[in-house]
Each structure stands twice: as C-alpha cells, then as structure tokens.
C-alpha atoms as a PDB file:
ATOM      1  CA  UNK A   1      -1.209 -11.526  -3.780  1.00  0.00           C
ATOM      2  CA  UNK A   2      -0.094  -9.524  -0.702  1.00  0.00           C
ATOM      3  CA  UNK A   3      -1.705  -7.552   1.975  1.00  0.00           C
ATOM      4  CA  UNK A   4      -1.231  -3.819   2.917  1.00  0.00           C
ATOM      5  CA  UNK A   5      -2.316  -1.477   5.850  1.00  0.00           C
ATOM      6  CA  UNK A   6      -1.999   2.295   5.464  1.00  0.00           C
ATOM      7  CA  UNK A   7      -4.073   4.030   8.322  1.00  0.00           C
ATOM      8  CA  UNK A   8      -4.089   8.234   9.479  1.00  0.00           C
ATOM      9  CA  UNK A   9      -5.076   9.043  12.772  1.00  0.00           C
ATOM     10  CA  UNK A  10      -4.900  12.242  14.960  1.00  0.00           C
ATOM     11  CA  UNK A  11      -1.774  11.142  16.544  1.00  0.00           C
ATOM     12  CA  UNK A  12       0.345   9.505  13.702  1.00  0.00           C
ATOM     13  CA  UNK A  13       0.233   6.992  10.975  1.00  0.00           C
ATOM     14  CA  UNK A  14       0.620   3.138  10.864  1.00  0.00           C
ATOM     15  CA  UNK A  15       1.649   1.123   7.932  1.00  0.00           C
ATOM     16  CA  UNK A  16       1.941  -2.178   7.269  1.00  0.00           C
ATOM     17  CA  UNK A  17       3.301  -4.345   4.462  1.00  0.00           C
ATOM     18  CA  UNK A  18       3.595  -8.985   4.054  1.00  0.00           C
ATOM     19  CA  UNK A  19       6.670 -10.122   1.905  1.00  0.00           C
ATOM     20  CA  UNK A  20       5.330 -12.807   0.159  1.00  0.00           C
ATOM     21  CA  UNK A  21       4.788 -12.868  -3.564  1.00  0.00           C
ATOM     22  CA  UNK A  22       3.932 -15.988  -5.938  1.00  0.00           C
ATOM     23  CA  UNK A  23       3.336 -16.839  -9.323  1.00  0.00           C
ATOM     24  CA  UNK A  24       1.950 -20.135  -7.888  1.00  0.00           C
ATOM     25  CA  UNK A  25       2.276 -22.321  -5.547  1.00  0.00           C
ATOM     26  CA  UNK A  26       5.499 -23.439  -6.373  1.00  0.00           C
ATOM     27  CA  UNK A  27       6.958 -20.284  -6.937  1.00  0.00           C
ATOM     28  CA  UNK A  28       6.832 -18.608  -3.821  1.00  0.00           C
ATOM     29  CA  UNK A  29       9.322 -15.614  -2.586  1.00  0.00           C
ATOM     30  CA  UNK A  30       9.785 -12.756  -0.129  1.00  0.00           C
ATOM     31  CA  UNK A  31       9.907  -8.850  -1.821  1.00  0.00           C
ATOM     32  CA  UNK A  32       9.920  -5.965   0.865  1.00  0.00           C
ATOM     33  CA  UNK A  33       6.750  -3.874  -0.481  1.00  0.00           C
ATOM     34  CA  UNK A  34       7.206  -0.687   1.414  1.00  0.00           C
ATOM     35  CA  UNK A  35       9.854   1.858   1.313  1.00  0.00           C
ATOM     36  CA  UNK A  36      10.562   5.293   3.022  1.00  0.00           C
ATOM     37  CA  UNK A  37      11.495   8.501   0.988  1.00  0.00           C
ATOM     38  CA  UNK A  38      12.548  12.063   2.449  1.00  0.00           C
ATOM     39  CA  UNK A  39      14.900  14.570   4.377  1.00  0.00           C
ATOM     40  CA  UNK A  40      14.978  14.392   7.872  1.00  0.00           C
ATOM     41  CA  UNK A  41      13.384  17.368   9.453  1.00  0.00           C
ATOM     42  CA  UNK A  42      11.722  18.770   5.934  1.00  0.00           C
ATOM     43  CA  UNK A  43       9.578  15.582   4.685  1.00  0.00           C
ATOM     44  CA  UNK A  44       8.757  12.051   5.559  1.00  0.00           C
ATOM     45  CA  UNK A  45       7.329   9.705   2.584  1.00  0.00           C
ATOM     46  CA  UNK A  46       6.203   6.122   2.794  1.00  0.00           C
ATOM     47  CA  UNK A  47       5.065   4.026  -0.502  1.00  0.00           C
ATOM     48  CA  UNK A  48       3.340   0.894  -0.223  1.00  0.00           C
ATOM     49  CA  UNK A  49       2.651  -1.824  -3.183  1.00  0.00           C
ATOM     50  CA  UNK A  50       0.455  -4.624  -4.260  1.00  0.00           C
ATOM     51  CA  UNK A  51       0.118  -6.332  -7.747  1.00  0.00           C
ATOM     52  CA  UNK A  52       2.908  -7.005 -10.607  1.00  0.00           C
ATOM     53  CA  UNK A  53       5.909  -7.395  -9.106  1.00  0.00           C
ATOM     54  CA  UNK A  54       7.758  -5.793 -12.227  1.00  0.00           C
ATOM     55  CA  UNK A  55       5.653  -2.678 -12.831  1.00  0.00           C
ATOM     56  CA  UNK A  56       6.091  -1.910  -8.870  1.00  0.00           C
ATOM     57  CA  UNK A  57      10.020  -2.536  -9.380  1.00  0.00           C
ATOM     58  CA  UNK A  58      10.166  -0.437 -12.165  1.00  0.00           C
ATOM     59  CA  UNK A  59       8.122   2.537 -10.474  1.00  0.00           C
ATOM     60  CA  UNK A  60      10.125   2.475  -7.577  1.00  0.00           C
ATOM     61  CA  UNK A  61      13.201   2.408  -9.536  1.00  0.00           C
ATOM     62  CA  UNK A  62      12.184   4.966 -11.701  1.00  0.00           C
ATOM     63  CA  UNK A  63      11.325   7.033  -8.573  1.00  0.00           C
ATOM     64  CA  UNK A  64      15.054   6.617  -6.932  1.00  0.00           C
ATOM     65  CA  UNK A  65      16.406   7.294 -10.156  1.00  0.00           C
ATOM     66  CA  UNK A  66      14.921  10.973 -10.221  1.00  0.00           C
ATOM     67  CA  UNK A  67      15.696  11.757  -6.972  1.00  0.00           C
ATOM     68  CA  UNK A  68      19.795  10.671  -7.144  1.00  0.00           C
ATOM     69  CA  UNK A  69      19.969  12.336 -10.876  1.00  0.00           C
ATOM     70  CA  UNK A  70      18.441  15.480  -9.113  1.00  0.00           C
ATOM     71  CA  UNK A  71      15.622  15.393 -11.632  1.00  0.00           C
ATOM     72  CA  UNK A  72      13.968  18.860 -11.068  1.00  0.00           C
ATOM     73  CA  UNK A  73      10.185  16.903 -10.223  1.00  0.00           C
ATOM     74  CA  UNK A  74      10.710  14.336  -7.498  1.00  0.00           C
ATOM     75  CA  UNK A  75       9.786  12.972  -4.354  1.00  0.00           C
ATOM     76  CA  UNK A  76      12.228  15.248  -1.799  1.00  0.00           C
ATOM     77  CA  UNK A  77      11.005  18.084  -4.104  1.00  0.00           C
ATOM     78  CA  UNK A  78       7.209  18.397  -5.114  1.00  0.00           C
ATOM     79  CA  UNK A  79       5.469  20.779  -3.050  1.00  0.00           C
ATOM     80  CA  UNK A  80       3.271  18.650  -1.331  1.00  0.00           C
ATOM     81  CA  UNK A  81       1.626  14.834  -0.702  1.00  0.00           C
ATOM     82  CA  UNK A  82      -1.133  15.576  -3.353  1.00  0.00           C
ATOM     83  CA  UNK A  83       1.912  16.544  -6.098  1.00  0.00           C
ATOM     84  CA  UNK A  84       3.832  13.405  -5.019  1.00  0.00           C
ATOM     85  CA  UNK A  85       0.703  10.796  -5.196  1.00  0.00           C
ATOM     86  CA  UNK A  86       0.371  12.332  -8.728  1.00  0.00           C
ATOM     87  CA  UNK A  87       4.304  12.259  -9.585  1.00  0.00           C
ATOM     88  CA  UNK A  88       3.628   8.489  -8.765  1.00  0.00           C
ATOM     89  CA  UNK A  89       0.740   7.767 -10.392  1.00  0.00           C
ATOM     90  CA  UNK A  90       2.221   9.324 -13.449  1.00  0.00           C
ATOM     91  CA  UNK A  91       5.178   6.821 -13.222  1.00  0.00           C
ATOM     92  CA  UNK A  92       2.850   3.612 -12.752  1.00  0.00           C
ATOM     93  CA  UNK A  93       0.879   4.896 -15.590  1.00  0.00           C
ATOM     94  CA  UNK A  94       4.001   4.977 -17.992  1.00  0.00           C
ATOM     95  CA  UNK A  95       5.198   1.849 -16.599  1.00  0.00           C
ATOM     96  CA  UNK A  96       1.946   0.454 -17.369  1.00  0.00           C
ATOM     97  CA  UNK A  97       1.489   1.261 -21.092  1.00  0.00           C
ATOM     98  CA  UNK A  98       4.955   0.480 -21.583  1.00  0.00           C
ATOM     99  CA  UNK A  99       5.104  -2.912 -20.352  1.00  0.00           C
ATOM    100  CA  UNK A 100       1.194  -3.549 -22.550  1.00  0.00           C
ATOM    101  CA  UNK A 101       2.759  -1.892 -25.564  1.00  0.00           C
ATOM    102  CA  UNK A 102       5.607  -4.752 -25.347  1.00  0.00           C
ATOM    103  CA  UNK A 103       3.361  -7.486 -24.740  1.00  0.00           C
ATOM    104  CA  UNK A 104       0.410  -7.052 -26.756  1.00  0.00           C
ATOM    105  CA  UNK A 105       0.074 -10.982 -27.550  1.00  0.00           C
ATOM    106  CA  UNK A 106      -0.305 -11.716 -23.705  1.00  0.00           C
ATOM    107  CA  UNK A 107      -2.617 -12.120 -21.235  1.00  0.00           C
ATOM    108  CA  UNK A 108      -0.281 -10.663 -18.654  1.00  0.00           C
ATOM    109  CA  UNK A 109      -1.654  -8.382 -16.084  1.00  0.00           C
ATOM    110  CA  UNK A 110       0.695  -5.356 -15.557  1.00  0.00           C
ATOM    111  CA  UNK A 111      -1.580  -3.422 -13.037  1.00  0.00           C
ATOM    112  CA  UNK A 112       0.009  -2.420  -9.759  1.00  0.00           C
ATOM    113  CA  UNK A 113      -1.757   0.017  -6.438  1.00  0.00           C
ATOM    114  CA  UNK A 114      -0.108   1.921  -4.538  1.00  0.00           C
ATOM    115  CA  UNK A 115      -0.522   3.717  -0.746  1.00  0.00           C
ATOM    116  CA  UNK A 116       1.368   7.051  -0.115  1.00  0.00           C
ATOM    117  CA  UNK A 117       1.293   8.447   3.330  1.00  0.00           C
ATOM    118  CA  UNK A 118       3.678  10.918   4.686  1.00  0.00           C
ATOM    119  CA  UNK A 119       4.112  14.658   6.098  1.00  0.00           C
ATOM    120  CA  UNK A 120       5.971  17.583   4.450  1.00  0.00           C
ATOM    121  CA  UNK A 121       6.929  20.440   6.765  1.00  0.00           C
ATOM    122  CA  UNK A 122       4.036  23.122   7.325  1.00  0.00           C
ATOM    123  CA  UNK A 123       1.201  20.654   6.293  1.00  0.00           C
ATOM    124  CA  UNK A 124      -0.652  18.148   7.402  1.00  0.00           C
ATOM    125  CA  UNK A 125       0.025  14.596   7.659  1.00  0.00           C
ATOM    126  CA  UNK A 126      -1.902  12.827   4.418  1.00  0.00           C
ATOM    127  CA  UNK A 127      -2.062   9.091   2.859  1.00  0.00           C
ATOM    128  CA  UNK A 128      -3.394   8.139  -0.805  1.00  0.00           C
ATOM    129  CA  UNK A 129      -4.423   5.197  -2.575  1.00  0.00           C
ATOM    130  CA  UNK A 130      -2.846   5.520  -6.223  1.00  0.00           C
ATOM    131  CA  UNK A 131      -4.757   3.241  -8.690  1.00  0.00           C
ATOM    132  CA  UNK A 132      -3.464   1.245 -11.304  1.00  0.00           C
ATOM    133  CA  UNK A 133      -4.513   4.368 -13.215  1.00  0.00           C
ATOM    134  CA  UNK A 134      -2.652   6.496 -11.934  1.00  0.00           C
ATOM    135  CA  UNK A 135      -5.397   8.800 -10.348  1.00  0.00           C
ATOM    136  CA  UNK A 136      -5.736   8.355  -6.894  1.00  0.00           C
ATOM    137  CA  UNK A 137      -8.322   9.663  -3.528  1.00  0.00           C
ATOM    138  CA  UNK A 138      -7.432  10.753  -0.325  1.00  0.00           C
ATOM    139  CA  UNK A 139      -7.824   9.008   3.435  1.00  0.00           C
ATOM    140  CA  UNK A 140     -10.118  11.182   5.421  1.00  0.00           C
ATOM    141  CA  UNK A 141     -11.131  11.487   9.209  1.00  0.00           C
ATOM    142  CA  UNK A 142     -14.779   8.926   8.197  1.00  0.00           C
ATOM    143  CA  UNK A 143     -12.317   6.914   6.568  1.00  0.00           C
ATOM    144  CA  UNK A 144      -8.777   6.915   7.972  1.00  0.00           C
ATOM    145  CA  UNK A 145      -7.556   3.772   6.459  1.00  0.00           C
ATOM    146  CA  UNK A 146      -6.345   2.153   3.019  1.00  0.00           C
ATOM    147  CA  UNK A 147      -5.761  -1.304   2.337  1.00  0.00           C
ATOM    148  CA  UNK A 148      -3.847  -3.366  -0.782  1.00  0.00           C
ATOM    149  CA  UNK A 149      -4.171  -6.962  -2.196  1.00  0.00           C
ATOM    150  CA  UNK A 150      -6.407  -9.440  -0.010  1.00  0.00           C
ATOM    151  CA  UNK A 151      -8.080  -6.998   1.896  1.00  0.00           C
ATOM    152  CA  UNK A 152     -11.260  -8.722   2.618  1.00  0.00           C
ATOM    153  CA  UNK A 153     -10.763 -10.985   5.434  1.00  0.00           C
ATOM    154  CA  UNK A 154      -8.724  -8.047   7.496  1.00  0.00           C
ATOM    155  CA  UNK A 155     -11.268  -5.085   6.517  1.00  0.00           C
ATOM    156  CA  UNK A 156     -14.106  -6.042   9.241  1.00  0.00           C
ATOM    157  CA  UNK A 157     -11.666  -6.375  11.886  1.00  0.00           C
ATOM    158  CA  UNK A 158     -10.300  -2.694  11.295  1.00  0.00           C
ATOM    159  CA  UNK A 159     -14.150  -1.401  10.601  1.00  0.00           C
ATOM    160  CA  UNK A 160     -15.687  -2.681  14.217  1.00  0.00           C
ATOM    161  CA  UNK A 161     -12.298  -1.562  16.138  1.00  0.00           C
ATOM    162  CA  UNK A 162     -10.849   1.750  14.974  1.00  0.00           C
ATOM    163  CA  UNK A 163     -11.720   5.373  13.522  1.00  0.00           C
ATOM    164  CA  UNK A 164      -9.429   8.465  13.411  1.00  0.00           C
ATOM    165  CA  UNK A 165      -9.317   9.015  17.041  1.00  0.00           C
ATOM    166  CA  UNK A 166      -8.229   5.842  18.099  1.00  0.00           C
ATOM    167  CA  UNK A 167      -4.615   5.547  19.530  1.00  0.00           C
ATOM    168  CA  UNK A 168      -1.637   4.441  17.919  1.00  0.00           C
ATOM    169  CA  UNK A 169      -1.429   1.594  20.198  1.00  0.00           C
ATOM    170  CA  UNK A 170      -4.542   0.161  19.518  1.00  0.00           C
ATOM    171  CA  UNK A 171      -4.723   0.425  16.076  1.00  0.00           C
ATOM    172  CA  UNK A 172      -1.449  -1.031  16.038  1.00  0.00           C
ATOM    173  CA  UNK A 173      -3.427  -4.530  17.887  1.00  0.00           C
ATOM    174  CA  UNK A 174      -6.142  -4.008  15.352  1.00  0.00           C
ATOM    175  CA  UNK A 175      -4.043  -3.697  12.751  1.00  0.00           C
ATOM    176  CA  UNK A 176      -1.849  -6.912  13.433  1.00  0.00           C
ATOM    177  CA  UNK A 177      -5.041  -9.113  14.310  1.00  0.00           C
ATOM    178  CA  UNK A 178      -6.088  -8.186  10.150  1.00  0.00           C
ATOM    179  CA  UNK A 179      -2.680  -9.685   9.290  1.00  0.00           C
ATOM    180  CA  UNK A 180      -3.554 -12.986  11.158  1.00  0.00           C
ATOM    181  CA  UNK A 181      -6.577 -13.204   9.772  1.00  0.00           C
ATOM    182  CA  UNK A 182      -5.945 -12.829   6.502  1.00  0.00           C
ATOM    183  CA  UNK A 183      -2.591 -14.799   6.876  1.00  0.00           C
ATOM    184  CA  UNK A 184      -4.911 -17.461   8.064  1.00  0.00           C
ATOM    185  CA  UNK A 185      -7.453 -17.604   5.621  1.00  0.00           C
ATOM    186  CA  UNK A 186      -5.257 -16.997   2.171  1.00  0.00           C
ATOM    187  CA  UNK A 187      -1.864 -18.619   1.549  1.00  0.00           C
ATOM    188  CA  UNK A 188      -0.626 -16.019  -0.544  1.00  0.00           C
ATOM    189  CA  UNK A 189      -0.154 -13.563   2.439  1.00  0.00           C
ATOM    190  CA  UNK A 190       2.612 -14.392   4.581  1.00  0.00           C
ATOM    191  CA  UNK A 191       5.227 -13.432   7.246  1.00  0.00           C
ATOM    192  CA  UNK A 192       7.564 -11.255   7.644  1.00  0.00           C
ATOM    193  CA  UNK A 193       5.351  -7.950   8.214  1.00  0.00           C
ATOM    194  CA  UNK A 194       7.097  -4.860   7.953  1.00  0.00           C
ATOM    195  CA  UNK A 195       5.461  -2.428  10.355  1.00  0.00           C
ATOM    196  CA  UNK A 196       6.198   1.287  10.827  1.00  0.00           C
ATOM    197  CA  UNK A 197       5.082   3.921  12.572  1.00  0.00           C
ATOM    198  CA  UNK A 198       5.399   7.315  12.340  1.00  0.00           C
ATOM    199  CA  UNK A 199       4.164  10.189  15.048  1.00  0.00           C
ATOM    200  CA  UNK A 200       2.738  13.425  13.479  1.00  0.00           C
ATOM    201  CA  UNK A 201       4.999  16.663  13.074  1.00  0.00           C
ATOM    202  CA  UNK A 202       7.886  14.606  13.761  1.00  0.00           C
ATOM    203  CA  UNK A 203       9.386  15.006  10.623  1.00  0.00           C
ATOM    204  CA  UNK A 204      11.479  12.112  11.525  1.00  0.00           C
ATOM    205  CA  UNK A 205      12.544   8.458   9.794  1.00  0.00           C
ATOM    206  CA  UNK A 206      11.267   6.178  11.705  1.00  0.00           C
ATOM    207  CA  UNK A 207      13.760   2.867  11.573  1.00  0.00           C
ATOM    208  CA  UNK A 208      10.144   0.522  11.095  1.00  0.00           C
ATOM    209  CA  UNK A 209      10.204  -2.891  12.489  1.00  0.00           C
ATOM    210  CA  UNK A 210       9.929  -6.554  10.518  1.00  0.00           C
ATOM    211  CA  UNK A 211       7.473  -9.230  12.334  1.00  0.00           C
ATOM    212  CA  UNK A 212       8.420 -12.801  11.560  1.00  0.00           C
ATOM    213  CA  UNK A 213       7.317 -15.894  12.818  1.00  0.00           C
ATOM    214  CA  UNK A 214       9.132 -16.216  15.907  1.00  0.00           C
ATOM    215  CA  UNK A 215       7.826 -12.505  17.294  1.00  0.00           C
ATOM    216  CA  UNK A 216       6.722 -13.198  20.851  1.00  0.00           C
ATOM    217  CA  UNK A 217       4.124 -10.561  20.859  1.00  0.00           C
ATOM    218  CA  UNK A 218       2.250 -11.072  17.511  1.00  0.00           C
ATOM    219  CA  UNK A 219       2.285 -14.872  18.581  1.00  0.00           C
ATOM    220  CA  UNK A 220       0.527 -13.847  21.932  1.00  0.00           C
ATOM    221  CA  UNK A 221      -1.841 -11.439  20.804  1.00  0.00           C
ATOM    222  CA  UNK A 222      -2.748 -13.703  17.975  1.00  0.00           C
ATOM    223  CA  UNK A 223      -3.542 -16.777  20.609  1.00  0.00           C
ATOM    224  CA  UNK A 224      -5.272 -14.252  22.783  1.00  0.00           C
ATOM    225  CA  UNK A 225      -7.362 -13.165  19.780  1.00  0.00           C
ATOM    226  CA  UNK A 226      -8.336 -17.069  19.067  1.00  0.00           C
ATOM    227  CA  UNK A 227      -8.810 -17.509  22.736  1.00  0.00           C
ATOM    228  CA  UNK A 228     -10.947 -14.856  23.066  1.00  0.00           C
ATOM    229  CA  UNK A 229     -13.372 -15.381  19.916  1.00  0.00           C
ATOM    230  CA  UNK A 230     -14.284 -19.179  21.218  1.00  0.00           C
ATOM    231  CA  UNK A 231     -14.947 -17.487  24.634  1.00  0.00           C
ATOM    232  CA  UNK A 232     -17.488 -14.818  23.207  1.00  0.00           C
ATOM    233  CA  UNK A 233     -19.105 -17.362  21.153  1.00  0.00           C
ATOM    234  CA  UNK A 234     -19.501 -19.809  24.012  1.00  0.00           C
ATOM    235  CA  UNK A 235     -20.874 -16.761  26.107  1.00  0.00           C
ATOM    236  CA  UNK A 236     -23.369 -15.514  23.382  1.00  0.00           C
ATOM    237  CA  UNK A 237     -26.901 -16.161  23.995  1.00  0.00           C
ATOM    238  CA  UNK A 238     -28.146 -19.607  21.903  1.00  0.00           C
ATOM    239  CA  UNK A 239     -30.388 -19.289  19.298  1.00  0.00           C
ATOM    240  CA  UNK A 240     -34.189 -19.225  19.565  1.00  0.00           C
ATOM    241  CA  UNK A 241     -36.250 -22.465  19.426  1.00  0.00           C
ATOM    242  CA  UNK A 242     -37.788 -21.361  16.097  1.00  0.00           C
ATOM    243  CA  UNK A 243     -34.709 -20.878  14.264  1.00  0.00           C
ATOM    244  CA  UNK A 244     -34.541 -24.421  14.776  1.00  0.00           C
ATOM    245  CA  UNK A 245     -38.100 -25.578  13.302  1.00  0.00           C
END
C-alpha cells in the first residue's frame, strides 16, 4: 500500500508521495513514487503512483522512453494537462491488458492510479486522478485535492483544515499531519516522504524535498499535533448525565 497527496490551490500545488512498498510483512522496500517531467520555462509535470509496483514501472518507463526517442505524442509535447492525463492513462491501460493477457491463470492484481498535476505555459495550473482505467477527472476549486492508496485515515484531516484558498504553508502542516496519521494507523505507509512544491506560473522545477525520520520539523509538528488533540479533548465539555443511564 502507499499513501499520496496531490492538492491545487490559488497559489501553487503541493504533492506528496511515502516510499514504502510490500508484498508482506517480510518483504518490505523503499520505491520513490513521484517523478517530475518538463522544460524549464515551457511546462512543469508531476506523476504520482499507488498500486502494482510493475505496471507503475512499466508506465513510467514507457513514458521516458517516448520522450528520449522523440516519439511525436509525449509528455514535453501534448498540448495540454488534459492530453497528457490521457497519454497516461492510455499507457496504464496497455500496460494493464498486457500484463492480464500474460497471466491469465493468476489471481494477480495489475491495477495501478495515478495523480498528474502540473502547468504548461499559457494555461492554467491543473491535477488529475488517472484510474486504473485509464479515464481520469479533474481537481476543482470544491475539491482541490487527490489522494492514492490508504487514504482514509489522512482524508478528514485535509477535509476540516483546507479548501482552495488556503495557503501553501498551511496546507503544507495539513498535509504532513495526514502522513502521520496514516503512518500511524497502517504499517504499510512509511517514511521517507517526498514533498514538493511548486508556485503557480513559475514554470520552474522545483528540486522537492525527502522527509525521513530524523526531520526536526515533521517530528515537532507531529508531537505538537498529539499534544494538542489530548488538550482539546481534556478541554471539551463532558458528556451529559443521560448518555450515561
């Protein structure tokens, strides 16, 4: 499993990607699961994964492969975000059949999501969630944010704190808080986090960041998160008598 933050907001775009993969709990490894594509100054593209490890590899492959053969259709040439979510989806989807055609006998899962985000030069910032079928839907300003893999114990946090107008900084706080949550609750999301932000009409690659486990700000606001929640709860009102009958 792994978890996967891609939010829009009127300022920029965050996103946010664990490491961990496992086939078990003894098989256990780190894969980066988010990767930049574009030209500096023309277009900036992010892709984000969750699901089979191999039909993610191969997509991603597949989509280097057309860009450094010069393939006419690629990422640093379709027109725009919407042609580039469907150049993708049309790759998982090939990947996918593939791989079932193959393995017909097995009860493998090949299924693999996908968030695009990114900015091409005269338009307007956009992110997509690609499904496994290689359609996909677009973020909008009542619903700014995508997530990936184990997104249930991080999704609350993000719905009570943010919306489209929020600011980079604190949706970057709201965002991390989701990763220690879920991180706490579900073994198969772990540290690193890659993390990387990117400020509207830059047209810029931003370098992105990696969290581990010794990052002295994600282990305070994580303490000051815990700290706080037994505070509130101490502070909220007790419960009526009747509850109690």
């Amino acid at each position: 499993m792994t978890y996967c933050v891609g939010i829009r907001l009127k300022d920029g775009m965050i996103f946010a990607s664990d490491t961990r993969t496992n086939a078990g709990v003894d098989q256990i490894s780190m894969f980066r699961k988010m990767y930049q594509y574009g030209i500096e100054g023309e277009r900036f593209l992010v892709l984000q994964t969750a699901g089979n490890l191999a039909t993610s590899q191969a997509v991603f492959t597949k989509l280097d492969n057309a860009i450094k053969l010069a393939q006419e259709r690629n990422l640093h040439t379709v027109p725009t975000l919407f042609d580039a979510a469907q150049l993708v989806g049309e790759c998982l989807r090939e990947t996918t059949i593939h791989a079932q055609t193959i393995a017909q006998e097995t009860d493998t899962k090949f299924r693999s999501s996908f968030i695009l985000g990114g900015q091409i030069k005269g338009q307007s910032p956009e992110i997509y969630f690609i499904y496994p079928e290689g359609n996909c839907i677009r973020a909008t300003t009542d619903t700014p944010f995508f997530q990936l893999g184990e997104s249930k114990y991080g999704k609350p946090i993000l719905d009570r704190s943010m919306n489209y107008h929020s600011s980079l900084k604190s949706a970057m706080r709201a965002i991390l808080i989701s990763f220690d949550s879920t991180i706490r609750s579900n073994l198969s999301v772990g540290m690193p986090i890659d993390v990387l932000v990117y400020h509207n009409d830059s047209l810029q690659m931003p370098q992105g960041y990696r969290i581990d486990e010794n990052d002295e700000y994600f282990a305070n606001i994580r303490q000051h998160w815990s700290d706080g929640l037994r505070k509130i709860l101490n502070e909220l009102e007790d419960s009526p008598l009747s509850y109690w009958q």
